[in-house]
N, C-alpha and C. Protein backbone atom coordinates (compact mmCIF):
# COMPACT_ATOMS: atom_id res chain seq x y z
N UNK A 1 -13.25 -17.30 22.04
CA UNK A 1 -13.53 -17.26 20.63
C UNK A 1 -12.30 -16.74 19.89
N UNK A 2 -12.05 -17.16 19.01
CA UNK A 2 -10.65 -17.02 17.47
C UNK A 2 -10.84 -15.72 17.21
N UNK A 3 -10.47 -14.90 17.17
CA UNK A 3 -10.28 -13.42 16.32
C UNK A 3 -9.74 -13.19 15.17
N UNK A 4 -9.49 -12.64 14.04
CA UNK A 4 -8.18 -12.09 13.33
C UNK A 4 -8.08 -10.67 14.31
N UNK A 5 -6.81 -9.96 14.42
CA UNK A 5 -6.43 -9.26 15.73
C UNK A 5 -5.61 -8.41 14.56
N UNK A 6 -5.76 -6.99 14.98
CA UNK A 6 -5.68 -5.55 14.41
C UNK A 6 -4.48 -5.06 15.48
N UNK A 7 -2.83 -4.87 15.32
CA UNK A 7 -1.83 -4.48 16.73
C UNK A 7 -1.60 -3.18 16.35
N UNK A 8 -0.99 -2.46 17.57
CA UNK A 8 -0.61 -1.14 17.33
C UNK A 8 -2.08 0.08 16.44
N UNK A 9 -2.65 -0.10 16.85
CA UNK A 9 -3.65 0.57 16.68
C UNK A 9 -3.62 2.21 17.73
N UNK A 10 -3.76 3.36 17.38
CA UNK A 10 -3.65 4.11 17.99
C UNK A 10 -4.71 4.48 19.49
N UNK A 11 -3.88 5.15 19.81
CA UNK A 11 -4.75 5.23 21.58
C UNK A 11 -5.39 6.16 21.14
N UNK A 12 -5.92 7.15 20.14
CA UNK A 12 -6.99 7.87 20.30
C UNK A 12 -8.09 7.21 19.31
N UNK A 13 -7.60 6.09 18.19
CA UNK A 13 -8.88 5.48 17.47
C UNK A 13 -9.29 4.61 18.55
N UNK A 14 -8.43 3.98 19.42
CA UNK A 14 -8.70 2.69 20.76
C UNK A 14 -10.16 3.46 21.46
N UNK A 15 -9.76 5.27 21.93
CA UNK A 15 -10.34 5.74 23.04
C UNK A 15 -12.23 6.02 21.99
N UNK A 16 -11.86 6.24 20.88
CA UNK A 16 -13.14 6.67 20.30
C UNK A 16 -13.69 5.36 20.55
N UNK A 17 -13.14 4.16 19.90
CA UNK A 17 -14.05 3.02 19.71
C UNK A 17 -14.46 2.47 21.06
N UNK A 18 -13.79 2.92 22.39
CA UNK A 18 -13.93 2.47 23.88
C UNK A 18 -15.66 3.31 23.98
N UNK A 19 -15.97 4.58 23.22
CA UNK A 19 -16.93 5.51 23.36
C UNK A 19 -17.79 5.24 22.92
N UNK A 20 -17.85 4.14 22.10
CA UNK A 20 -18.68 3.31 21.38
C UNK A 20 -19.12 4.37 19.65
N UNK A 21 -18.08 4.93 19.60
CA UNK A 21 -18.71 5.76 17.95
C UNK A 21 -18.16 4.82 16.92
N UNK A 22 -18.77 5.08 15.72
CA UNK A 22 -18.13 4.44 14.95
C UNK A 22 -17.20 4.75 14.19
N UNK A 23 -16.19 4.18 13.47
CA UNK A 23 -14.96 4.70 13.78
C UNK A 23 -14.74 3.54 12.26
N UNK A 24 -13.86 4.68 11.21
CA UNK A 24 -13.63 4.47 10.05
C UNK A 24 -11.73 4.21 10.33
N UNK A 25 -11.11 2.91 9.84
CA UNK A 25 -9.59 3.07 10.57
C UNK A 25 -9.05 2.54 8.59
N UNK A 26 -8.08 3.36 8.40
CA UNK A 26 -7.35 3.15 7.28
C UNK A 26 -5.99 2.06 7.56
N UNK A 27 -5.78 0.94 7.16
CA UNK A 27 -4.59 -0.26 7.61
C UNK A 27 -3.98 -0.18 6.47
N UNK A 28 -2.59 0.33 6.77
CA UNK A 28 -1.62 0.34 5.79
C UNK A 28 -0.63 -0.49 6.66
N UNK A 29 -0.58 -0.96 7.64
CA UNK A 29 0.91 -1.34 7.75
C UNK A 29 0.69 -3.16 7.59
N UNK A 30 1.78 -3.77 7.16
CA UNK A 30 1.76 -5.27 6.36
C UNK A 30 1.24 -6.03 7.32
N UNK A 31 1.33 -5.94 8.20
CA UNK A 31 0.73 -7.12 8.98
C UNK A 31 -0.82 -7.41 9.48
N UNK A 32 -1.34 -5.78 9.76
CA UNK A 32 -2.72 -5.07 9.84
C UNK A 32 -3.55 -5.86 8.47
N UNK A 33 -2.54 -5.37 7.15
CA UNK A 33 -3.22 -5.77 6.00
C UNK A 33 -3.83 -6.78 5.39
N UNK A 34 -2.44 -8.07 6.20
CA UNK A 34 -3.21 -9.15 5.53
C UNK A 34 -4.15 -9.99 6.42
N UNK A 35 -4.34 -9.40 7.72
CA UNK A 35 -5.75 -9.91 9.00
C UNK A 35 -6.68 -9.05 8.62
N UNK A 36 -6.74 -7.61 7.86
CA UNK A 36 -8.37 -7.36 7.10
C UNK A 36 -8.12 -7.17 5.83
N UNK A 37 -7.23 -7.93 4.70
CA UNK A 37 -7.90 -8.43 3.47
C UNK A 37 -9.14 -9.08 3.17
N UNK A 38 -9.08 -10.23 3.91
CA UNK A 38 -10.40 -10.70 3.56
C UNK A 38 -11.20 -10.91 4.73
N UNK A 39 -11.24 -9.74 5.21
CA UNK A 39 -12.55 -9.15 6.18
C UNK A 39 -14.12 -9.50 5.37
N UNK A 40 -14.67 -10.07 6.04
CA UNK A 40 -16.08 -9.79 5.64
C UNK A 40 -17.29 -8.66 6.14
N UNK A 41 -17.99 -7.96 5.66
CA UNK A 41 -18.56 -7.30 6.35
C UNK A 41 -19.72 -8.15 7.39
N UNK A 42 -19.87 -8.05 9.39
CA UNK A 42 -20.43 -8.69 10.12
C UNK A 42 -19.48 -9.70 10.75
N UNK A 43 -18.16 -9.83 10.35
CA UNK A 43 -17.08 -10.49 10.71
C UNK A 43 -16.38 -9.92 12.20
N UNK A 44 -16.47 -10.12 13.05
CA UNK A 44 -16.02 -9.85 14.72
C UNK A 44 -14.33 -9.85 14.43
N UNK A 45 -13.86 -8.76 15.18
CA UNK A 45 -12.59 -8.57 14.90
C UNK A 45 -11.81 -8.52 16.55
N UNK A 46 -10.80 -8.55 16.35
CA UNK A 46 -9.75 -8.25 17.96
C UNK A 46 -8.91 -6.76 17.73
N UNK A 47 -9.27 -6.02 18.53
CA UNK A 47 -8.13 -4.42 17.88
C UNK A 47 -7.88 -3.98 19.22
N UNK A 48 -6.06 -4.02 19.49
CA UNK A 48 -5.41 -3.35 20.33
C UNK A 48 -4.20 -2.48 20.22
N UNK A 49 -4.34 -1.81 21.49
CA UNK A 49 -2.91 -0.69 20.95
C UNK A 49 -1.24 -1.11 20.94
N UNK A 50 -1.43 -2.47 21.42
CA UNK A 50 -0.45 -3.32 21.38
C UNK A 50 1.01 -3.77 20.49
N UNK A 51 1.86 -3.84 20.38
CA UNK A 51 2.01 -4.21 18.90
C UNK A 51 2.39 -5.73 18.84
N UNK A 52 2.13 -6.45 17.79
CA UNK A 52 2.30 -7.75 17.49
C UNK A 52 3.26 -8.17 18.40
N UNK A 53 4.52 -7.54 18.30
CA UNK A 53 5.58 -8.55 19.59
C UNK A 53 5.47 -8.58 20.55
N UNK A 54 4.44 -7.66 21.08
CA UNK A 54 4.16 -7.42 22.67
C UNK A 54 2.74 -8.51 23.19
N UNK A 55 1.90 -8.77 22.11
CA UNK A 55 0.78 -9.37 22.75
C UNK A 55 0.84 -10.97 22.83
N UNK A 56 0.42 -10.51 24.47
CA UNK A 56 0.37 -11.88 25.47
C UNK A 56 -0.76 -11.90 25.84
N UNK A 57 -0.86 -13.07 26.49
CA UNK A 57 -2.40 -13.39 27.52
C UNK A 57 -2.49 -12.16 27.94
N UNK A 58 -3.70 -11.68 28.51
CA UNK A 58 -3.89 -10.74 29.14
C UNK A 58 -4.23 -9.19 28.51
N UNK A 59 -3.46 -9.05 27.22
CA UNK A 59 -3.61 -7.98 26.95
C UNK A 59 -4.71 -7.34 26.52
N UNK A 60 -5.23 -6.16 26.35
CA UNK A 60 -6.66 -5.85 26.46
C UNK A 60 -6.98 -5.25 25.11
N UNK A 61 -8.22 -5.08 24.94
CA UNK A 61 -8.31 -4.75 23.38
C UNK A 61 -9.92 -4.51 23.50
N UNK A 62 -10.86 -4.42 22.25
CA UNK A 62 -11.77 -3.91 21.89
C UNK A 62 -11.97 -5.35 20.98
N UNK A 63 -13.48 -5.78 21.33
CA UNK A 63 -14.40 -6.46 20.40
C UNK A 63 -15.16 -6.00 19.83
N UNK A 64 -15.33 -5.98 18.04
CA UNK A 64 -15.84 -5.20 17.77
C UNK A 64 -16.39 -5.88 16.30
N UNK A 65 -17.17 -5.11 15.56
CA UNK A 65 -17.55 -6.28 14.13
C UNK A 65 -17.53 -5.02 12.68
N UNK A 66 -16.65 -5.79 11.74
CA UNK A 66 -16.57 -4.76 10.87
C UNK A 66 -17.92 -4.31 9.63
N UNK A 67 -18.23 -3.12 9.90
CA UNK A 67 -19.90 -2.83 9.28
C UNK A 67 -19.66 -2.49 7.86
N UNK A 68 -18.00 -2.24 7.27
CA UNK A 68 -17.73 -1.72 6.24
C UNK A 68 -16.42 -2.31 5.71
N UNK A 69 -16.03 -2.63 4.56
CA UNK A 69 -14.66 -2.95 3.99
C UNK A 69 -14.53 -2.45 2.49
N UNK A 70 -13.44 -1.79 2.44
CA UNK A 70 -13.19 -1.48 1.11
C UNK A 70 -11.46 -1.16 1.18
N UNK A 71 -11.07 -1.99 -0.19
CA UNK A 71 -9.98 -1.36 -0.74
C UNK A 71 -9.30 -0.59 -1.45
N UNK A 72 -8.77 0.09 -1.36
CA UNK A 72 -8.56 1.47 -2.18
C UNK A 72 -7.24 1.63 -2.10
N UNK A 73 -6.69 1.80 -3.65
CA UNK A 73 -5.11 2.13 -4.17
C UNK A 73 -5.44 3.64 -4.85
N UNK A 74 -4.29 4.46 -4.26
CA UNK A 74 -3.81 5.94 -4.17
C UNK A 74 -2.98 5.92 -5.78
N UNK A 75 -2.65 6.82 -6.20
CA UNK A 75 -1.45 6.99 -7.15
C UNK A 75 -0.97 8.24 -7.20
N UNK A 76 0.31 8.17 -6.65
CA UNK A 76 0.92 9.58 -6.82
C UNK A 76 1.93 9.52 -7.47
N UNK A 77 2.27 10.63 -8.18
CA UNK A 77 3.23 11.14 -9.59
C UNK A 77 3.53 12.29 -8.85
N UNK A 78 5.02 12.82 -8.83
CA UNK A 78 6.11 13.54 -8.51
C UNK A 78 6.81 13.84 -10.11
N UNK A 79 7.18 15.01 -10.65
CA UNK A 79 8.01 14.68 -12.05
C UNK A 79 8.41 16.41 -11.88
N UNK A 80 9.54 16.52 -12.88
CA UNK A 80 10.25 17.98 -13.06
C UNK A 80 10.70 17.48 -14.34
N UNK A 81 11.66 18.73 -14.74
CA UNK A 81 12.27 18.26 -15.51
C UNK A 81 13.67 17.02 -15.94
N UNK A 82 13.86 16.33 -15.12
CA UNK A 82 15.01 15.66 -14.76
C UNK A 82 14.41 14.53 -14.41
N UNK A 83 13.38 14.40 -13.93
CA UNK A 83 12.93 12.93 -13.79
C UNK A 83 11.37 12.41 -13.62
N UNK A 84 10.84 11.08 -13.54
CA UNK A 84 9.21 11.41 -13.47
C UNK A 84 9.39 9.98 -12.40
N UNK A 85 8.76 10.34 -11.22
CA UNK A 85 8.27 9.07 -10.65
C UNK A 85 6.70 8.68 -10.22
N UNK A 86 6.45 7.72 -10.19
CA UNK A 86 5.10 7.33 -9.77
C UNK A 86 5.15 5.86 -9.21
N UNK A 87 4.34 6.26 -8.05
CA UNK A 87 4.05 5.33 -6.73
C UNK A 87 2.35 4.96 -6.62
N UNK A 88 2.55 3.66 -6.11
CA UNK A 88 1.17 3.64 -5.83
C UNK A 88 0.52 2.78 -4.15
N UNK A 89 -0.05 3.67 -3.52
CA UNK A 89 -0.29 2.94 -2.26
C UNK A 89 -1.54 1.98 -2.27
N UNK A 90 -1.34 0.90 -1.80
CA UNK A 90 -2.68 0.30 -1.81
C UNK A 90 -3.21 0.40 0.23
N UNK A 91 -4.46 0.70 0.51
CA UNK A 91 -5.12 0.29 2.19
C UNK A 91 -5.98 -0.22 1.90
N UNK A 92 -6.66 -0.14 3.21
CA UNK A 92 -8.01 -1.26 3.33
C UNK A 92 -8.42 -0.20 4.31
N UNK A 93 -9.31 0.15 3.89
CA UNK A 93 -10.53 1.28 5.08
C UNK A 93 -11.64 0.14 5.76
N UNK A 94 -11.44 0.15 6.94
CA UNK A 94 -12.80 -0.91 7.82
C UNK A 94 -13.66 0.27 8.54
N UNK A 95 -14.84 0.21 8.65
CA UNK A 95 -15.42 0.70 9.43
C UNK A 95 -15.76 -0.13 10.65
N UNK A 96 -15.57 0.33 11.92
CA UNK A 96 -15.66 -1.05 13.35
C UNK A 96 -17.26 -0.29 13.86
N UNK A 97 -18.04 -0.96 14.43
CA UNK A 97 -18.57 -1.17 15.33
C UNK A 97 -18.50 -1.74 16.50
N UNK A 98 -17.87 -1.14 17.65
CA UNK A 98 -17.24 -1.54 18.84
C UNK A 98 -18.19 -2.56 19.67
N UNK A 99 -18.16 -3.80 20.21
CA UNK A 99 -19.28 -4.28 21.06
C UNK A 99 -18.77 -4.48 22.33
N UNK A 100 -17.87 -4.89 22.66
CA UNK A 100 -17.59 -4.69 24.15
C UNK A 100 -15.47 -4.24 24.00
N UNK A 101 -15.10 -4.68 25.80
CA UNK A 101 -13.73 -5.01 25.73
C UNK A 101 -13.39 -5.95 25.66
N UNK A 102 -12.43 -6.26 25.53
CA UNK A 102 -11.91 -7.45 25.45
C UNK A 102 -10.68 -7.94 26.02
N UNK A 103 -10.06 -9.07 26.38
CA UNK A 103 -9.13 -9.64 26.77
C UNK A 103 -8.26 -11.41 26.06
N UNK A 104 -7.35 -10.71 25.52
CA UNK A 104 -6.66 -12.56 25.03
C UNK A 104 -6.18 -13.16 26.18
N UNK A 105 -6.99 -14.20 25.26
CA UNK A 105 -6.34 -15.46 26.33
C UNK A 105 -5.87 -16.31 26.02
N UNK A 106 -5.04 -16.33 24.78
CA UNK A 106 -3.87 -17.21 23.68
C UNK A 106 -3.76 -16.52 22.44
N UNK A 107 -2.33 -16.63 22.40
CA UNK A 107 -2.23 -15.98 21.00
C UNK A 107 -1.74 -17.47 20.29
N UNK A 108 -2.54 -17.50 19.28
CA UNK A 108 -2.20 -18.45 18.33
C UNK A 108 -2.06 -18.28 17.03
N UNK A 109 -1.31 -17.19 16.70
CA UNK A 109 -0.51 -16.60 15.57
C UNK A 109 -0.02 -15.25 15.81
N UNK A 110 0.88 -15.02 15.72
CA UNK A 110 1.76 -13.77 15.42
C UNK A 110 3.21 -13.50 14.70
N UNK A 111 2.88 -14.51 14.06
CA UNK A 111 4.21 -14.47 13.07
C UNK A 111 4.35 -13.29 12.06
N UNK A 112 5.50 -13.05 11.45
CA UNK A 112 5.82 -11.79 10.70
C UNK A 112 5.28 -12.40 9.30
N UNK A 113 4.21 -11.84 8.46
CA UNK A 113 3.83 -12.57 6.99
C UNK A 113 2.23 -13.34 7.17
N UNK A 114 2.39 -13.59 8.36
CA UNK A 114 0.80 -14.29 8.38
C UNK A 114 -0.33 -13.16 9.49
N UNK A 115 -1.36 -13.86 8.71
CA UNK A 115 -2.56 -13.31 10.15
C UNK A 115 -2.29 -13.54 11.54
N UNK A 116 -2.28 -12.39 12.33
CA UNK A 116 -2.49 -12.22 13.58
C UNK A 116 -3.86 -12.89 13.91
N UNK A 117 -3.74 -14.08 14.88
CA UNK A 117 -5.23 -14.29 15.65
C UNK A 117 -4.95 -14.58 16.62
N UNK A 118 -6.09 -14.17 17.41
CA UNK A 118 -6.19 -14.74 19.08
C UNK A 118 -7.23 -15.33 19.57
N UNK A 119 -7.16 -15.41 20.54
CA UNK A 119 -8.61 -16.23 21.48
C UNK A 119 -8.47 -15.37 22.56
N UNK A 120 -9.86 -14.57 22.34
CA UNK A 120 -10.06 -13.42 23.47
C UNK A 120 -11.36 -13.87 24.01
N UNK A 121 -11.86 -12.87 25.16
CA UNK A 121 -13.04 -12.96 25.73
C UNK A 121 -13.51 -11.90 26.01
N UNK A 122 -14.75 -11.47 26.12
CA UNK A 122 -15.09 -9.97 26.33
C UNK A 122 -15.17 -10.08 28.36
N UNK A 123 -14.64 -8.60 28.63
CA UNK A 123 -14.53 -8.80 29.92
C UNK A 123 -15.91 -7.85 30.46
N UNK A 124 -15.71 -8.35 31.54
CA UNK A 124 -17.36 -7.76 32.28
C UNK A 124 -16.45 -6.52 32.74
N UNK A 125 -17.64 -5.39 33.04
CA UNK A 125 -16.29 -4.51 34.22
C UNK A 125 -16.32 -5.03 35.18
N UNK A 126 -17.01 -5.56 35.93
CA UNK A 126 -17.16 -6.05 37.52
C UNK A 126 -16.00 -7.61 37.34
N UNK A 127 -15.12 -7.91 36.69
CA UNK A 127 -14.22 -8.57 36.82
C UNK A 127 -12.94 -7.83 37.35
N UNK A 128 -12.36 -8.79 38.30
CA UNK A 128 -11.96 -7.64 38.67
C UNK A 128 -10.36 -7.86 39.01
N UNK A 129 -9.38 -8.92 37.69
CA UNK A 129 -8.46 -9.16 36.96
C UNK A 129 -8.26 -8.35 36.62
């Protein structure tokens, strides 16, 4: 099955969602962003600790379906007397519901600018690849 695919995801949000809790993940980095822009909530996702240049067949990850999406822009202001700046961050907060592990078995996008997707499969444990 097609994924949009979540890389470089940290090994301790990986180990919670392996625990099956649910697990609120903030995606700020560009490539994360534009594979859950238009997340739907009930939409099955691919999330590994991987990072985009590294994932090949094989690599392992978490199937999981997003129960929550929202976007939210920050604004921060810095100023003295000498100067005033203001920045503004935009993320995307998903909440996952983990359903099994998982394994790709083609990557058929990973370009720099577009969605990450794959074709994964959830693995049994008694496989024993």
């Amino acid at each position: 099955m097609e994924y949009k695919t979540l890389t470089s995801i940290s090994y301790s949000a990986m180990q919670d969602l392996k625990d099956h809790m649910l697990r609120t993940i903030e995606i700020r980095s560009p490539q994360n962003f534009l594979a859950s822009l238009d997340l739907e909530v009930g939409e099955e996702i691919f999330l590994t600790s991987t990072s985009t240049q590294d994932l090949t067949p094989g690599t392992m990850g978490i199937i999981g379906s997003v129960t929550q999406h929202q976007v939210a822009t920050h604004r921060i202001v810095n100023s003295n007397d000498s100067y005033y700046e203001e920045r503004e961050t935009t993320m995307i907060r998903i909440q996952i519901r983990p359903r099994c592990v998982g394994r790709v078995r083609k990557v058929l996008s990973n370009q720099i600018g577009h969605v990450t997707v794959t074709e994964a499969e959830a693995v049994s444990f008694y496989d024993a690849r």
